[in-house]
C-alpha atoms as a PDB file:
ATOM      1  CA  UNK A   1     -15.847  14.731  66.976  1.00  0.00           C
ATOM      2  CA  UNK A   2     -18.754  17.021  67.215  1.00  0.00           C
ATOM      3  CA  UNK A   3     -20.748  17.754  64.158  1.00  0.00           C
ATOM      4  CA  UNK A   4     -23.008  21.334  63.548  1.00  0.00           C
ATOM      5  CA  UNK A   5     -25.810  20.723  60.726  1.00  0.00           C
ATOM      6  CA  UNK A   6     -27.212  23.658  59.311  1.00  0.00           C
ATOM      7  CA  UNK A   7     -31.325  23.842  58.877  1.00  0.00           C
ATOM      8  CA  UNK A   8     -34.299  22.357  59.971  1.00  0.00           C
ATOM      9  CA  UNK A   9     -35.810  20.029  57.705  1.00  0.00           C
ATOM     10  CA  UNK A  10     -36.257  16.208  57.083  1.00  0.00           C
ATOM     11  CA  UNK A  11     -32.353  16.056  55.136  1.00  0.00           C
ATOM     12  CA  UNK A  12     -31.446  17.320  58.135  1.00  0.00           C
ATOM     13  CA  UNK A  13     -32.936  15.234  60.120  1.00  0.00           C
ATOM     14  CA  UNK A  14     -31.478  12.617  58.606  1.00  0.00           C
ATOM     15  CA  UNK A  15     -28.128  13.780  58.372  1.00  0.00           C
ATOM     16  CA  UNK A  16     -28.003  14.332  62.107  1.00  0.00           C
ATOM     17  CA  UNK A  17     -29.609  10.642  62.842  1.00  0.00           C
ATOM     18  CA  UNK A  18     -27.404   8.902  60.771  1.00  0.00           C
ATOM     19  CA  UNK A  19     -24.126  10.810  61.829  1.00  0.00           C
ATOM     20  CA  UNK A  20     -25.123  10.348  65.728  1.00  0.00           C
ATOM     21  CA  UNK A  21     -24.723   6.477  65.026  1.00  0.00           C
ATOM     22  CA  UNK A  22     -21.091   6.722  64.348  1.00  0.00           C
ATOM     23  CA  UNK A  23     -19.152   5.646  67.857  1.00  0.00           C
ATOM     24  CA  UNK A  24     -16.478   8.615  66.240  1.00  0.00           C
ATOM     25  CA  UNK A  25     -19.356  11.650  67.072  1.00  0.00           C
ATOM     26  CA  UNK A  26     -19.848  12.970  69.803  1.00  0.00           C
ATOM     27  CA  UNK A  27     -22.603  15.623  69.480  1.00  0.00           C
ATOM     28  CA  UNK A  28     -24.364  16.457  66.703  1.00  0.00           C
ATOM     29  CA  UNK A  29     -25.624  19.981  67.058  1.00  0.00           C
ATOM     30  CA  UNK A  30     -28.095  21.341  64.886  1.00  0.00           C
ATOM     31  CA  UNK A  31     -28.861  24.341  64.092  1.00  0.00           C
ATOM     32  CA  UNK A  32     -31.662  25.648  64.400  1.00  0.00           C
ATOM     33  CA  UNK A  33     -33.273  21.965  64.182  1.00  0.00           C
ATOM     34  CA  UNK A  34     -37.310  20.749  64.409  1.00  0.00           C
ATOM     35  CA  UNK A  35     -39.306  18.816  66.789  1.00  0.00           C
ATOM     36  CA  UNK A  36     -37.285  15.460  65.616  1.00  0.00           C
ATOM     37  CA  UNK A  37     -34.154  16.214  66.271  1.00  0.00           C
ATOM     38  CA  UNK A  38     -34.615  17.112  69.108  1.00  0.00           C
ATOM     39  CA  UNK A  39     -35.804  13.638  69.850  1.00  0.00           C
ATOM     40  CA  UNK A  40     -32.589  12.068  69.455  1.00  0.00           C
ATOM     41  CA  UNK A  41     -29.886  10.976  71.067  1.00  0.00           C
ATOM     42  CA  UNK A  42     -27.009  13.045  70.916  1.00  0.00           C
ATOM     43  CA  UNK A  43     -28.249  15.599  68.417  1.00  0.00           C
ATOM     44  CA  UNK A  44     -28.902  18.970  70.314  1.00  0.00           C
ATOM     45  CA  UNK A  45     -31.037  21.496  68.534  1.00  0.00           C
ATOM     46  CA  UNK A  46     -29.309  25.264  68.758  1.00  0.00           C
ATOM     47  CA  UNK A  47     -31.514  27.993  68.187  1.00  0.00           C
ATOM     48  CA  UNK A  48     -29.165  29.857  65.955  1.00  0.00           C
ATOM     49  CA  UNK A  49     -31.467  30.778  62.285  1.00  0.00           C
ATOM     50  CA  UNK A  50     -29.966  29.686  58.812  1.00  0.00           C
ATOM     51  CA  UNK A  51     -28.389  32.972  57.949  1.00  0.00           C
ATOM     52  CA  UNK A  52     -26.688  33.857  61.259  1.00  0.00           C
ATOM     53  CA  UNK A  53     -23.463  33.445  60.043  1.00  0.00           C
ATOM     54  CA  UNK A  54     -21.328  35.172  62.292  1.00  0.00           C
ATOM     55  CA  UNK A  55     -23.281  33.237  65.212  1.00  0.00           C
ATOM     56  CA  UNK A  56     -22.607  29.972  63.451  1.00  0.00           C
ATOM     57  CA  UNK A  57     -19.186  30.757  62.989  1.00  0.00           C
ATOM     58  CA  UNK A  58     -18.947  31.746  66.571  1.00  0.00           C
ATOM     59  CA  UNK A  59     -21.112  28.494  68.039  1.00  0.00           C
ATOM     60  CA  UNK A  60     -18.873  26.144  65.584  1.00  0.00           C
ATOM     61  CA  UNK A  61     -15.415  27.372  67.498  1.00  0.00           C
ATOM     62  CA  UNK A  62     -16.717  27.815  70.799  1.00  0.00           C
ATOM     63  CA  UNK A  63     -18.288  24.069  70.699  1.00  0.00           C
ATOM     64  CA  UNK A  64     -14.801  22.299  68.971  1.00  0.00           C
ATOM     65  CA  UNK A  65     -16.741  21.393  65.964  1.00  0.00           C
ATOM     66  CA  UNK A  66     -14.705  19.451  63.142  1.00  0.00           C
ATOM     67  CA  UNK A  67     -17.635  19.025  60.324  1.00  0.00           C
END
């Protein structure tokens, strides 16, 4: 399953760390992300702002993500 989380701060961070360690996720793409997740392993940082909507809508279907 790929994940998108939405913003750029230390919750976020976290989120995305702790979902990568599930053997279920695939990617965890986050949007647009800081310096630290973009340290880690399969978290990708997306440089799509907050309120993009559309664009997250769009990036969410094009990239199969289920959460």
């Amino acid at each position: 399953m790929n994940i998108l989380i939405i913003g750029a701060g230390g919750r976020e961070h976290a989120l995305a760390w702790k979902a990568a360690q599930s053997p279920e996720v695939n990617t965890v793409y986050v949007a647009p992300g800081n310096a630290g997740t973009a340290m880690e392993n399969q978290c990708v940082n997306v440089a799509i702002n907050v309120d993009e909507f559309e664009a997250l809508a769009a990036f969410a279907r094009d990239h199969d993500v289920g959460l």
